[in-house]
PDB file of N, CA and C in Angstrom:
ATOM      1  N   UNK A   1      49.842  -6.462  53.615  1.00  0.00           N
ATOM      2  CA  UNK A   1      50.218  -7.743  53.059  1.00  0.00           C
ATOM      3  C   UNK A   1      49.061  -8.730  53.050  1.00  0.00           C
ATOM      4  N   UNK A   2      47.981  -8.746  53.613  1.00  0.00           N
ATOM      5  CA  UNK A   2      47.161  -9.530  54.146  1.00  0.00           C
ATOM      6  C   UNK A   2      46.143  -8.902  53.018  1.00  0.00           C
ATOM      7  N   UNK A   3      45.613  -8.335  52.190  1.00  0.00           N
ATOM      8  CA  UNK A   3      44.945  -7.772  51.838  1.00  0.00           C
ATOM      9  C   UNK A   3      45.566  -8.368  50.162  1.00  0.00           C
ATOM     10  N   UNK A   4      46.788  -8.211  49.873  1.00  0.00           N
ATOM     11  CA  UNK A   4      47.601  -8.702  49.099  1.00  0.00           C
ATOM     12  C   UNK A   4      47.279 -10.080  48.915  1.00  0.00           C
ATOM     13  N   UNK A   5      47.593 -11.002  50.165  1.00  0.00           N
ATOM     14  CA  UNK A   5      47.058 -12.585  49.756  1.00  0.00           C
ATOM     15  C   UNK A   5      45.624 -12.868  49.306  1.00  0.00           C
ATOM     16  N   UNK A   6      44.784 -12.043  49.730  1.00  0.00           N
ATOM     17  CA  UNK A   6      43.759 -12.399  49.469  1.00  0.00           C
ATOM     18  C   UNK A   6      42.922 -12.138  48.115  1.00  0.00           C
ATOM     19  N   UNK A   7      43.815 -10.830  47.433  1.00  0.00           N
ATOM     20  CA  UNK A   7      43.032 -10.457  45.827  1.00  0.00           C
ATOM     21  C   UNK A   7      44.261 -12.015  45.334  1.00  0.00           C
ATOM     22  N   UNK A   8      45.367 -12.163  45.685  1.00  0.00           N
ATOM     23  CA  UNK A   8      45.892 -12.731  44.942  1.00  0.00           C
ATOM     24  C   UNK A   8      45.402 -14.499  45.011  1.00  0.00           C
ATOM     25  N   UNK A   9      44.644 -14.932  45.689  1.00  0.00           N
ATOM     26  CA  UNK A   9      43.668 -16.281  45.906  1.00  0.00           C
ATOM     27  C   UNK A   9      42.686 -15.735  45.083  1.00  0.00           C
ATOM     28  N   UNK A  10      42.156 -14.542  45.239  1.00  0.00           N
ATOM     29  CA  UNK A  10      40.847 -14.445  44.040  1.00  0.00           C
ATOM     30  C   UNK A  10      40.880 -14.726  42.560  1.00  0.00           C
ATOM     31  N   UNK A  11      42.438 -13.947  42.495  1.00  0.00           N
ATOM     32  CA  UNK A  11      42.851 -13.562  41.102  1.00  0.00           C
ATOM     33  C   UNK A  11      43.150 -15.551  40.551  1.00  0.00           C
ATOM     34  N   UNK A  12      44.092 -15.893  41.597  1.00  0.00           N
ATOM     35  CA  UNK A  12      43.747 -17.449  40.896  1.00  0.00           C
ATOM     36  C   UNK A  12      42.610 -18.428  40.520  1.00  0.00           C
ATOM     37  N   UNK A  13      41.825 -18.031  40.957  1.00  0.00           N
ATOM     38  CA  UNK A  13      40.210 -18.178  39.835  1.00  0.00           C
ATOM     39  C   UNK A  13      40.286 -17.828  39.359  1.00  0.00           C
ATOM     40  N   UNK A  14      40.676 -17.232  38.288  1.00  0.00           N
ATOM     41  CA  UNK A  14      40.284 -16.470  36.931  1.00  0.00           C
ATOM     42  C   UNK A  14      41.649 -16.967  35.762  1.00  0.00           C
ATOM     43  N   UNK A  15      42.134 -17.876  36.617  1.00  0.00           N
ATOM     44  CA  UNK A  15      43.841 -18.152  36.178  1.00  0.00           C
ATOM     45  C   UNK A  15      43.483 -19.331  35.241  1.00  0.00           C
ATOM     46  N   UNK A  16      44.828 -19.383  34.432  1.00  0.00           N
ATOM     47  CA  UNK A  16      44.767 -20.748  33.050  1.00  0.00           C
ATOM     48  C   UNK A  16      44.246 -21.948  33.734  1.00  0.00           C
ATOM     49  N   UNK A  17      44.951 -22.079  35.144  1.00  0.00           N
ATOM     50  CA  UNK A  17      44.369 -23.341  35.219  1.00  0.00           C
ATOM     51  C   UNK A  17      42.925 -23.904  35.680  1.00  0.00           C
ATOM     52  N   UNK A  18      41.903 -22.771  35.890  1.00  0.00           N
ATOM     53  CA  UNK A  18      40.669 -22.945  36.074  1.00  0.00           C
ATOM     54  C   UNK A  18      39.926 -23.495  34.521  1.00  0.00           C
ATOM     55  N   UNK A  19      40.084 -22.982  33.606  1.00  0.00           N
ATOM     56  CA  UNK A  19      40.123 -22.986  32.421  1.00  0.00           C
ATOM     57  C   UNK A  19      40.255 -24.288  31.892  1.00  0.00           C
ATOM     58  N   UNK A  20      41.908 -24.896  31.935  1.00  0.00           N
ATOM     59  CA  UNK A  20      42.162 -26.317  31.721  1.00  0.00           C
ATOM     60  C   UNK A  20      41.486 -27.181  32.303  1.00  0.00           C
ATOM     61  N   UNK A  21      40.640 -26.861  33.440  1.00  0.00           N
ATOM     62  CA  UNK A  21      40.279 -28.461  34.252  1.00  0.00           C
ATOM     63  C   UNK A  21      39.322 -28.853  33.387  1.00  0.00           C
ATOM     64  N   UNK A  22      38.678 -30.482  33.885  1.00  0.00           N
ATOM     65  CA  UNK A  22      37.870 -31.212  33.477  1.00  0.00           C
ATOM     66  C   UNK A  22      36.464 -31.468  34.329  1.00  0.00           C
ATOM     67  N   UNK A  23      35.830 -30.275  34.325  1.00  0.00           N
ATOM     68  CA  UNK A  23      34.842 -30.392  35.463  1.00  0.00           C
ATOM     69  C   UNK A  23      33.784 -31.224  34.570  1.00  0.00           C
ATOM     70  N   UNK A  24      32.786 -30.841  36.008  1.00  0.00           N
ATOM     71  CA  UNK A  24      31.215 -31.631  35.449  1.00  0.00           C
ATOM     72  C   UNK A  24      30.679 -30.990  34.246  1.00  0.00           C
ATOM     73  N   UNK A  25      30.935 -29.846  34.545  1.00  0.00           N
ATOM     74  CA  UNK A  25      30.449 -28.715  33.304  1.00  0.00           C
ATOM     75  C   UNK A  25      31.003 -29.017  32.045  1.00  0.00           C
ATOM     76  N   UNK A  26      31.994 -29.842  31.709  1.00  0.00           N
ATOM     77  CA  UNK A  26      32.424 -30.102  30.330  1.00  0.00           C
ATOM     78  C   UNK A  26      31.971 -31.262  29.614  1.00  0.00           C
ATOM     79  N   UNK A  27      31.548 -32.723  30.586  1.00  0.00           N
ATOM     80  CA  UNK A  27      30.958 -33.502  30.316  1.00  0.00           C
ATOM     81  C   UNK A  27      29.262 -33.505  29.856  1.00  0.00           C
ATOM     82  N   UNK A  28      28.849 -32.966  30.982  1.00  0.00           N
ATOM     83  CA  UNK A  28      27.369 -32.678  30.870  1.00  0.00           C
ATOM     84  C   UNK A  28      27.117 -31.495  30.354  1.00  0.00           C
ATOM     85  N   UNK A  29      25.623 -31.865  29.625  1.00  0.00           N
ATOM     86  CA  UNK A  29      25.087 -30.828  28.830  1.00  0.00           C
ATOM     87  C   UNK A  29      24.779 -29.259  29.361  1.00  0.00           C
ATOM     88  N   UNK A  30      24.914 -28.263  28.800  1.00  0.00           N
ATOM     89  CA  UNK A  30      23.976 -27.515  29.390  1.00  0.00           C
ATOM     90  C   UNK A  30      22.612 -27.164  29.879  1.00  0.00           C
ATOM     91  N   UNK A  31      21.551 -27.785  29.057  1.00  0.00           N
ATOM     92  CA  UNK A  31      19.771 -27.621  28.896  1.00  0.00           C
ATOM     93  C   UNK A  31      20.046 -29.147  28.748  1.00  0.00           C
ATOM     94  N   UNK A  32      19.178 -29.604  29.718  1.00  0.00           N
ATOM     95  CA  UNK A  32      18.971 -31.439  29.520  1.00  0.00           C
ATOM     96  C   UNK A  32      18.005 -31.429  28.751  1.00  0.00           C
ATOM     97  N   UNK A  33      17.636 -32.041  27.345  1.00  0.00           N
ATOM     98  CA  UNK A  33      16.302 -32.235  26.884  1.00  0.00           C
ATOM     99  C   UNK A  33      15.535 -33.735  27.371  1.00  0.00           C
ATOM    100  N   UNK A  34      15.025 -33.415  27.910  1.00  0.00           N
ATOM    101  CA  UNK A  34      14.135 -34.781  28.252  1.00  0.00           C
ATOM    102  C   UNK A  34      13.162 -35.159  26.877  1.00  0.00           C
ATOM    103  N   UNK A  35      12.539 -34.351  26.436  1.00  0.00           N
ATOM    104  CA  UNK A  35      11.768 -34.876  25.459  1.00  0.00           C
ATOM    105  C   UNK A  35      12.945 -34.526  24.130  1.00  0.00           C
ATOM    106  N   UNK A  36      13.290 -35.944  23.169  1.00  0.00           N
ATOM    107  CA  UNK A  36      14.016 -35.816  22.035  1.00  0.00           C
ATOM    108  C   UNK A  36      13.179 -35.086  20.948  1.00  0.00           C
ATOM    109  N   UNK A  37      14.113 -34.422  20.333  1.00  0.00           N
ATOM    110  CA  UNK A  37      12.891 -33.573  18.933  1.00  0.00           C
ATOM    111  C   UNK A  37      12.622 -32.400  19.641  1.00  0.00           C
ATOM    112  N   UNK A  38      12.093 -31.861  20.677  1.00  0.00           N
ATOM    113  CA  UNK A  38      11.637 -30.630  21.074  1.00  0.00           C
ATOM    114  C   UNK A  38      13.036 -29.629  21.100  1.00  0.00           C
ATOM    115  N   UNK A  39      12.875 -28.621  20.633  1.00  0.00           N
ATOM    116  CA  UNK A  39      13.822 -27.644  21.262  1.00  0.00           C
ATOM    117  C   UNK A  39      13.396 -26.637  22.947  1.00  0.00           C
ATOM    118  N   UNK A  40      14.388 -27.194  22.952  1.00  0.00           N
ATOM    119  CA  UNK A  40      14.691 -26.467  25.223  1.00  0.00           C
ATOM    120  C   UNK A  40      14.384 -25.260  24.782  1.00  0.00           C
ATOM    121  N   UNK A  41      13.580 -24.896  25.880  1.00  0.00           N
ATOM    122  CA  UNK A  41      12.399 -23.270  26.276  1.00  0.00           C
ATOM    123  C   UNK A  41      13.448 -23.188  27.565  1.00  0.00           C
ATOM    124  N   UNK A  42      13.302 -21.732  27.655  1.00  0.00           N
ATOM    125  CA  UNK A  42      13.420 -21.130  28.986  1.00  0.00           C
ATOM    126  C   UNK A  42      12.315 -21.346  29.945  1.00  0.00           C
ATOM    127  N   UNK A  43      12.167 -22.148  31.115  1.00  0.00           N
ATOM    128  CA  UNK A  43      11.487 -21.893  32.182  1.00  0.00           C
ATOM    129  C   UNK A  43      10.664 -20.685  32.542  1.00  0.00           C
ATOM    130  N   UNK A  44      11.696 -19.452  32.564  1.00  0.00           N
ATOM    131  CA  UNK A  44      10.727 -18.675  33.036  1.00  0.00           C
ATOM    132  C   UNK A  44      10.835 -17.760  32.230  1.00  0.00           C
ATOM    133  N   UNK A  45       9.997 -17.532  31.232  1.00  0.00           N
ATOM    134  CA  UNK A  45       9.635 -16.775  29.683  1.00  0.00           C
ATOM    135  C   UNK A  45       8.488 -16.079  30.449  1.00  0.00           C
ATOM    136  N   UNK A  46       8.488 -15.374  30.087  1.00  0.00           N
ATOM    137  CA  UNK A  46       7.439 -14.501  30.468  1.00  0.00           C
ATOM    138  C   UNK A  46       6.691 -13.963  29.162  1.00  0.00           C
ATOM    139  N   UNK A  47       5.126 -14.199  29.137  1.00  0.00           N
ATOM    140  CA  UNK A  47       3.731 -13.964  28.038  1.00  0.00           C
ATOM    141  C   UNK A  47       3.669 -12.637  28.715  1.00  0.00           C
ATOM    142  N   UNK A  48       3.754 -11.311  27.559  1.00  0.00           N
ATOM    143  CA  UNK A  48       2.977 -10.043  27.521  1.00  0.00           C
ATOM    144  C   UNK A  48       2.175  -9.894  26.635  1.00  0.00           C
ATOM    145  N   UNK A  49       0.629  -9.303  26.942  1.00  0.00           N
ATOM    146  CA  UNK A  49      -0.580  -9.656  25.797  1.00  0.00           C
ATOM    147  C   UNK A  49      -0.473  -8.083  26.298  1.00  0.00           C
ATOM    148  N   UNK A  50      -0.492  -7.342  24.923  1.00  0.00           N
ATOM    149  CA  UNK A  50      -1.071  -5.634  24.618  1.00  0.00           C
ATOM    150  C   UNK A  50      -2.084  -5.508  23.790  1.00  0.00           C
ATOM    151  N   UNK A  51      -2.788  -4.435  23.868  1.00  0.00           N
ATOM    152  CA  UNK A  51      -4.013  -4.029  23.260  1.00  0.00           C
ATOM    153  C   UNK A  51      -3.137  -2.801  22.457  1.00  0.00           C
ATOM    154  N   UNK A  52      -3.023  -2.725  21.141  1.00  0.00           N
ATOM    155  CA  UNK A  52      -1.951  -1.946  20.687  1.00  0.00           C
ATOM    156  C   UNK A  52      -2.920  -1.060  19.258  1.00  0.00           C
ATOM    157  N   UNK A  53      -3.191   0.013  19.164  1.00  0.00           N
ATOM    158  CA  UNK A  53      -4.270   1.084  18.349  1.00  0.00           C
ATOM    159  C   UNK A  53      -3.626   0.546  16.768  1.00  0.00           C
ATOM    160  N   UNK A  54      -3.899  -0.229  16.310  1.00  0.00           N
ATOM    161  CA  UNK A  54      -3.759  -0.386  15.154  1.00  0.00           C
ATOM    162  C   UNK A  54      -4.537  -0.519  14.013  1.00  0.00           C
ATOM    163  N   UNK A  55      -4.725   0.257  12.862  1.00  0.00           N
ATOM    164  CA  UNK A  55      -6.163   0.416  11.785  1.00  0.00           C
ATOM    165  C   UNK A  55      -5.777  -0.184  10.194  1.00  0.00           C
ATOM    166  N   UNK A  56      -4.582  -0.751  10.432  1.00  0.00           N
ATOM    167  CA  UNK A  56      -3.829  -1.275   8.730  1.00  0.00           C
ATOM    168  C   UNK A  56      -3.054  -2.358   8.580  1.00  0.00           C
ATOM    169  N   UNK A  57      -2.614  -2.462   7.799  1.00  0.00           N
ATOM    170  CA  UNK A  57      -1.861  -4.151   7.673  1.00  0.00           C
ATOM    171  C   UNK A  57      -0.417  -2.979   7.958  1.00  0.00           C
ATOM    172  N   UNK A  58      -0.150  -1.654   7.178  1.00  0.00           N
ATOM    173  CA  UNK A  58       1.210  -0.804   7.627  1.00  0.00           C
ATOM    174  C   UNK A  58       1.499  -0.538   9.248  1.00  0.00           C
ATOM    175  N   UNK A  59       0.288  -0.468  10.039  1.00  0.00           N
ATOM    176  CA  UNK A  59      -0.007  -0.271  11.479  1.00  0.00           C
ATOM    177  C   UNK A  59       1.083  -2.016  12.184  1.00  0.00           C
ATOM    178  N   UNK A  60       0.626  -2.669  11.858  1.00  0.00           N
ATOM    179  CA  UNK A  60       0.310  -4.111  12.125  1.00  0.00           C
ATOM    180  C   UNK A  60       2.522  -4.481  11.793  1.00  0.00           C
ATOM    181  N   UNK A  61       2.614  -4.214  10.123  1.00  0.00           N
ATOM    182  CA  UNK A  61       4.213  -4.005   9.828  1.00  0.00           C
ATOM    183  C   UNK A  61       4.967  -3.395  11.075  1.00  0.00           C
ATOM    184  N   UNK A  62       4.822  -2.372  11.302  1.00  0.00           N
ATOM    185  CA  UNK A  62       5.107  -1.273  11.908  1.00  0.00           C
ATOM    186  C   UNK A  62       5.529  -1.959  13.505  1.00  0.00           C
ATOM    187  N   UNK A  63       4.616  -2.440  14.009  1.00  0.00           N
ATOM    188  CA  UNK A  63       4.478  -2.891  15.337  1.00  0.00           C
ATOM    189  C   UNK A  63       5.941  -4.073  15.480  1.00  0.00           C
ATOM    190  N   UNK A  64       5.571  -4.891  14.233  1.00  0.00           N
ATOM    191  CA  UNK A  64       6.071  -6.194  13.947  1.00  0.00           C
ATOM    192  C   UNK A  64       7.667  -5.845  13.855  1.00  0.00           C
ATOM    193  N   UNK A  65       7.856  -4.901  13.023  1.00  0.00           N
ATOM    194  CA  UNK A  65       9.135  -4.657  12.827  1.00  0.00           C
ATOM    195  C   UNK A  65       9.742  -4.427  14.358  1.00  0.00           C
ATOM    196  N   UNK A  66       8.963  -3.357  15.241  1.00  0.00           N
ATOM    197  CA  UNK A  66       9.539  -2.672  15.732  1.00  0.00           C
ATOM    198  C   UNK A  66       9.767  -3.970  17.468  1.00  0.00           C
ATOM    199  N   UNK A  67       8.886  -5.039  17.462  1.00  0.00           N
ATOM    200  CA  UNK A  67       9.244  -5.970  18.052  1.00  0.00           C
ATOM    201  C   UNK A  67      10.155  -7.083  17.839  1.00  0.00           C
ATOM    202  N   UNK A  68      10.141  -6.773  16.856  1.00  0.00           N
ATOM    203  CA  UNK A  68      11.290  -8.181  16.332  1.00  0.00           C
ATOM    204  C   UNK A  68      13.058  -7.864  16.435  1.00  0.00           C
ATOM    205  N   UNK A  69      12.918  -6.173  16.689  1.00  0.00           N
ATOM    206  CA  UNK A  69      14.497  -5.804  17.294  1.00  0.00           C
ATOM    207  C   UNK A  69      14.507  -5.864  18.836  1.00  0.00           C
ATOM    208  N   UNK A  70      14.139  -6.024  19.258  1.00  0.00           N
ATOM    209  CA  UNK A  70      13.820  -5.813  20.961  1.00  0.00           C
ATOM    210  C   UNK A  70      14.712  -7.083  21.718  1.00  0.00           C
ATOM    211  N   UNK A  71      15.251  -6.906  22.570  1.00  0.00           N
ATOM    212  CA  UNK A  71      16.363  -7.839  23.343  1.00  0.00           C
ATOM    213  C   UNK A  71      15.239  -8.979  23.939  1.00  0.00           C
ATOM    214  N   UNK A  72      15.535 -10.000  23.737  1.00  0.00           N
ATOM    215  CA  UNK A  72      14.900 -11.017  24.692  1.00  0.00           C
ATOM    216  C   UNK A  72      13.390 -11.223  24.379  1.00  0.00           C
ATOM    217  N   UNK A  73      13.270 -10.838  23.097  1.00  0.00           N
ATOM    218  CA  UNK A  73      12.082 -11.693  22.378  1.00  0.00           C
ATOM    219  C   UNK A  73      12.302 -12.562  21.882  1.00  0.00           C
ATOM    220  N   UNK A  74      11.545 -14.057  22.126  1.00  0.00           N
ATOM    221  CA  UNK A  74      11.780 -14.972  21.746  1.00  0.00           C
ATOM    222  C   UNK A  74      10.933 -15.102  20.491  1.00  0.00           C
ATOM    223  N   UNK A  75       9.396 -14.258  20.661  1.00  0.00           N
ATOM    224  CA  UNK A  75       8.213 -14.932  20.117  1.00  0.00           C
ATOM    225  C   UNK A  75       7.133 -14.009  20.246  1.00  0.00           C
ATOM    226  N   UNK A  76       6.423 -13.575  19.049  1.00  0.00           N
ATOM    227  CA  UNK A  76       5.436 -12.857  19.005  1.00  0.00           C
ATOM    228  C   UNK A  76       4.552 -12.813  17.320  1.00  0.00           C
ATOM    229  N   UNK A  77       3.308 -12.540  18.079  1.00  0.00           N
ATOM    230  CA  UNK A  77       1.750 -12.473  17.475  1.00  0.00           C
ATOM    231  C   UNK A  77       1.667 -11.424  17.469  1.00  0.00           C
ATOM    232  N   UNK A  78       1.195 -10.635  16.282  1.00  0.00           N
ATOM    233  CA  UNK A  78       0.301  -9.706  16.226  1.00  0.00           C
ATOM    234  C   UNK A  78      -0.868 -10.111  15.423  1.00  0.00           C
ATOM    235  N   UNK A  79      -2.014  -9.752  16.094  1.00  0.00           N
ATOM    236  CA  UNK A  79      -3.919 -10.347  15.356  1.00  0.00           C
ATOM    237  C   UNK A  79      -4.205  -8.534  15.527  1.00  0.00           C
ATOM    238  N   UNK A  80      -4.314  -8.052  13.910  1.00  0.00           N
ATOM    239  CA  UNK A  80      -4.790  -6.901  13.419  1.00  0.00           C
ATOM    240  C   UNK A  80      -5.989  -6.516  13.729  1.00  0.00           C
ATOM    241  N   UNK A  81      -7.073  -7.722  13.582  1.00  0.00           N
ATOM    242  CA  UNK A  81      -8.733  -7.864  13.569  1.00  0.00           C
ATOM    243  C   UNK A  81      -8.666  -6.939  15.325  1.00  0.00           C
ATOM    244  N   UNK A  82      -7.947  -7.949  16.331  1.00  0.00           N
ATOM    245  CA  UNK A  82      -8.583  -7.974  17.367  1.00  0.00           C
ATOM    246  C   UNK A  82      -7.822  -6.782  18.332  1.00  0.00           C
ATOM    247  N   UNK A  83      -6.555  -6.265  17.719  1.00  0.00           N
ATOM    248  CA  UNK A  83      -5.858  -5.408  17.736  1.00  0.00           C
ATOM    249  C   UNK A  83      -4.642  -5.867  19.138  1.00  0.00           C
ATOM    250  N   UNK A  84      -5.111  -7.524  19.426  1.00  0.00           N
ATOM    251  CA  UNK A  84      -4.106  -7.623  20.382  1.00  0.00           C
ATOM    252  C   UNK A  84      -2.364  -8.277  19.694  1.00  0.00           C
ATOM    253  N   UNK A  85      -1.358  -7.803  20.571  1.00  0.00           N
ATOM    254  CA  UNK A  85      -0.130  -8.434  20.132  1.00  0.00           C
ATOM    255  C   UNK A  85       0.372  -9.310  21.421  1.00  0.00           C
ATOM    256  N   UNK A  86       0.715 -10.594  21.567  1.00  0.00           N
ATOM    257  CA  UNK A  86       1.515 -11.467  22.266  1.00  0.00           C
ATOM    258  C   UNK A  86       2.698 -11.401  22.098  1.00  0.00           C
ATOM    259  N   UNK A  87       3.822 -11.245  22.716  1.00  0.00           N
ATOM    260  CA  UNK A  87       4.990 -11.430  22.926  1.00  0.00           C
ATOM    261  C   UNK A  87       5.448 -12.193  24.053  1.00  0.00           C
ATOM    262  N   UNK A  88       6.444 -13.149  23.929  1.00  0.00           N
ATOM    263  CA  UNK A  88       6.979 -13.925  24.510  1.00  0.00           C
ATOM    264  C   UNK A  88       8.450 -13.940  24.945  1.00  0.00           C
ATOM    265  N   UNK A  89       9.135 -13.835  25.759  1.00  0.00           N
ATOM    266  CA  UNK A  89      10.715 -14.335  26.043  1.00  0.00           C
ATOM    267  C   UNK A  89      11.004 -13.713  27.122  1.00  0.00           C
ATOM    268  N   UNK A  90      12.240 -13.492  27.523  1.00  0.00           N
ATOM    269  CA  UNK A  90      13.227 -12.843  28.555  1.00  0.00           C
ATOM    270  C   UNK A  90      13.160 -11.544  28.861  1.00  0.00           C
ATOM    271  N   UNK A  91      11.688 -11.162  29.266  1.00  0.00           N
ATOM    272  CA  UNK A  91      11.441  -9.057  29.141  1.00  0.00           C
ATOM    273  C   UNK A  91      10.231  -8.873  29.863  1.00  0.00           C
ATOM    274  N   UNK A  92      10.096  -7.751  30.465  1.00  0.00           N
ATOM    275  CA  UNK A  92       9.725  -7.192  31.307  1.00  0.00           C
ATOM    276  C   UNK A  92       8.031  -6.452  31.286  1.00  0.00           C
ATOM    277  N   UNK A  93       7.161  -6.701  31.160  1.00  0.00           N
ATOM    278  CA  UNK A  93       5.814  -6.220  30.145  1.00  0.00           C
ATOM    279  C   UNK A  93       6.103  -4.493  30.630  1.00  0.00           C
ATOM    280  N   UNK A  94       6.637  -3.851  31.888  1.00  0.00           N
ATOM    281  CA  UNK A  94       6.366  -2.530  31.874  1.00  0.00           C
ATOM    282  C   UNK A  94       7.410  -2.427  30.686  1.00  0.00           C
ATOM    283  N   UNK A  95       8.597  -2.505  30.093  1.00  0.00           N
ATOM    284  CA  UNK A  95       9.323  -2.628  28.911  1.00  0.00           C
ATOM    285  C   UNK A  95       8.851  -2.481  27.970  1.00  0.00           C
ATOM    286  N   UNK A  96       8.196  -3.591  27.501  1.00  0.00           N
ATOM    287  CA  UNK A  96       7.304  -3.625  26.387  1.00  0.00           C
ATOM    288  C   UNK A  96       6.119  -2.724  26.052  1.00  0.00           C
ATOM    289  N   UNK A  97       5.322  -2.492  27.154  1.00  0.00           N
ATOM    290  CA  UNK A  97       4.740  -1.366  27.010  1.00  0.00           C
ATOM    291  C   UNK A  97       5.643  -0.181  26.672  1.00  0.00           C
ATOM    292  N   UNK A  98       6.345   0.032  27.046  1.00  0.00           N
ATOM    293  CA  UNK A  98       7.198   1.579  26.903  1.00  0.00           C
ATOM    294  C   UNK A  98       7.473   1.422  24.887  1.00  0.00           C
ATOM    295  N   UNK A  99       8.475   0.469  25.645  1.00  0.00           N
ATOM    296  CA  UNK A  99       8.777   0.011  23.728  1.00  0.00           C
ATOM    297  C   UNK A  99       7.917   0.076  22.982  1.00  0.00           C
ATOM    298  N   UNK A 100       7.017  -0.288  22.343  1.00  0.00           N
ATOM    299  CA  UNK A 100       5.632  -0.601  21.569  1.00  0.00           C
ATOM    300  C   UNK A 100       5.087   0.938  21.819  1.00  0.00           C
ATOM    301  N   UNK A 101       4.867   1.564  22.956  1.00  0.00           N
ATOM    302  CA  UNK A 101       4.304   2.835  22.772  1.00  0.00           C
ATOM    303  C   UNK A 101       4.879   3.962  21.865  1.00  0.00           C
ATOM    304  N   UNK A 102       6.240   3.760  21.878  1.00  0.00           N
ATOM    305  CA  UNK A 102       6.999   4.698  20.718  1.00  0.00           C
ATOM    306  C   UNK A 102       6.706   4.716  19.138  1.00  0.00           C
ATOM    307  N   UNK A 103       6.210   3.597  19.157  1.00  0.00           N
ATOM    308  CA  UNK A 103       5.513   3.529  17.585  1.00  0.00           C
ATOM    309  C   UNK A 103       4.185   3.859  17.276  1.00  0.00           C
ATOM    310  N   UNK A 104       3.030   3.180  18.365  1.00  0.00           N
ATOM    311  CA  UNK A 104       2.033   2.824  18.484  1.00  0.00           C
ATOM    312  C   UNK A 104       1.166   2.711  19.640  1.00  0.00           C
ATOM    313  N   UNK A 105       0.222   3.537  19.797  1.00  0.00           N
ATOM    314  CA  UNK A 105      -0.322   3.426  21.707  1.00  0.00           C
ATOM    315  C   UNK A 105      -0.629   2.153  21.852  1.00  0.00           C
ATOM    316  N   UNK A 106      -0.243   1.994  23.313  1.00  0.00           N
ATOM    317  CA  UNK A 106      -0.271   0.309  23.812  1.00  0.00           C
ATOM    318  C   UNK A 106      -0.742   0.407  24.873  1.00  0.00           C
ATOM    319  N   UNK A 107      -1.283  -0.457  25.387  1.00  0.00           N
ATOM    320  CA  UNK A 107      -1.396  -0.656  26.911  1.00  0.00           C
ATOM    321  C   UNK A 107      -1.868  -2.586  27.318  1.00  0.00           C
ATOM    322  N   UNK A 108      -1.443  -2.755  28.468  1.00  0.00           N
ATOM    323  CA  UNK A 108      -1.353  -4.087  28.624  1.00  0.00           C
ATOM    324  C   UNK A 108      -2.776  -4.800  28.384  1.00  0.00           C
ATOM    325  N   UNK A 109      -2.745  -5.295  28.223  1.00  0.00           N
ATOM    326  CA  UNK A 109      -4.156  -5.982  28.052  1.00  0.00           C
ATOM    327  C   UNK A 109      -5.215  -6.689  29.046  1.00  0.00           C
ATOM    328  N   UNK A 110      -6.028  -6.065  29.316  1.00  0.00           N
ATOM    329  CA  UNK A 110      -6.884  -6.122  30.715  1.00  0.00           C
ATOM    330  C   UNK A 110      -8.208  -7.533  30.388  1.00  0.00           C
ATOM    331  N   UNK A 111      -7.651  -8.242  31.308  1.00  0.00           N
ATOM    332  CA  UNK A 111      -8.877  -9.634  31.285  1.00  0.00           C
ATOM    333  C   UNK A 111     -10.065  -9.331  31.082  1.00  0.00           C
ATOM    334  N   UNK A 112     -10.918  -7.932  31.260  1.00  0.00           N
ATOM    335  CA  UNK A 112     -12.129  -7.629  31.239  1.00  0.00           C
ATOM    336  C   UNK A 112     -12.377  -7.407  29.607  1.00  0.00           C
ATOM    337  N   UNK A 113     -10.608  -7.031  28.790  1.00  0.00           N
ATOM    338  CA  UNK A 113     -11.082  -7.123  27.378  1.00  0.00           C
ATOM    339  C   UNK A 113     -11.581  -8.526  26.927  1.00  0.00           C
ATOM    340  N   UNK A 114     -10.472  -9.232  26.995  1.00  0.00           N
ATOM    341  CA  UNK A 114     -10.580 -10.832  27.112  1.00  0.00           C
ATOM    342  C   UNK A 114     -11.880 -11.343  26.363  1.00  0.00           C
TER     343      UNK A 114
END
């Protein structure tokens, strides 16, 4: 029985009337913008710079396409000349390396290229 009261206190969190209230959360915003005009960034975005074997503007497509489906990209560069690609958002660079290698050899990009 005791085991009973206690899913059944859980289960009333999840009940209509959590739902109906009028918390803080309904008044206030989600992302405060302090600066007006800017659109709210994620804090902690994480920059992956790859050195990615590319010899064509189809090489370069190729890459582009194949980053622009990827979960939790916000934002990405590819520079053909210099053969590096930047990506930006919510992901993991060992990820991205993996990802990007299926099309195209990659590897992270080492400051000594820089």
């Amino acid at each position: 029985m005791g085991k009973l009261k206690k899913i059944a206190k859980a289960l009333d969190c999840f009940g209509p009337s959590s739902c109906t209230s009028t918390a803080r959360f309904d008044k206030d915003p989600l992302i405060a913008s302090s600066n007006k005009g800017q659109l709210p960034t994620l804090e902690d975005g994480v920059m992956v710079t790859l050195r990615v074997s590319m010899h064509c503007k189809g090489c370069a497509r190729k890459v582009e396409k194949h980053i622009s489906k990827m979960e939790g990209v916000r934002s990405f560069t590819v520079d053909l000349e210099t053969k590096m690609v930047i990506v930006v958002g919510d992901i993991l660079p060992y990820e991205v390396v993996e990802s990007v290698s299926k099309v195209k050899s990659s590897q992270l990009w080492q400051s000594s290229l820089a």
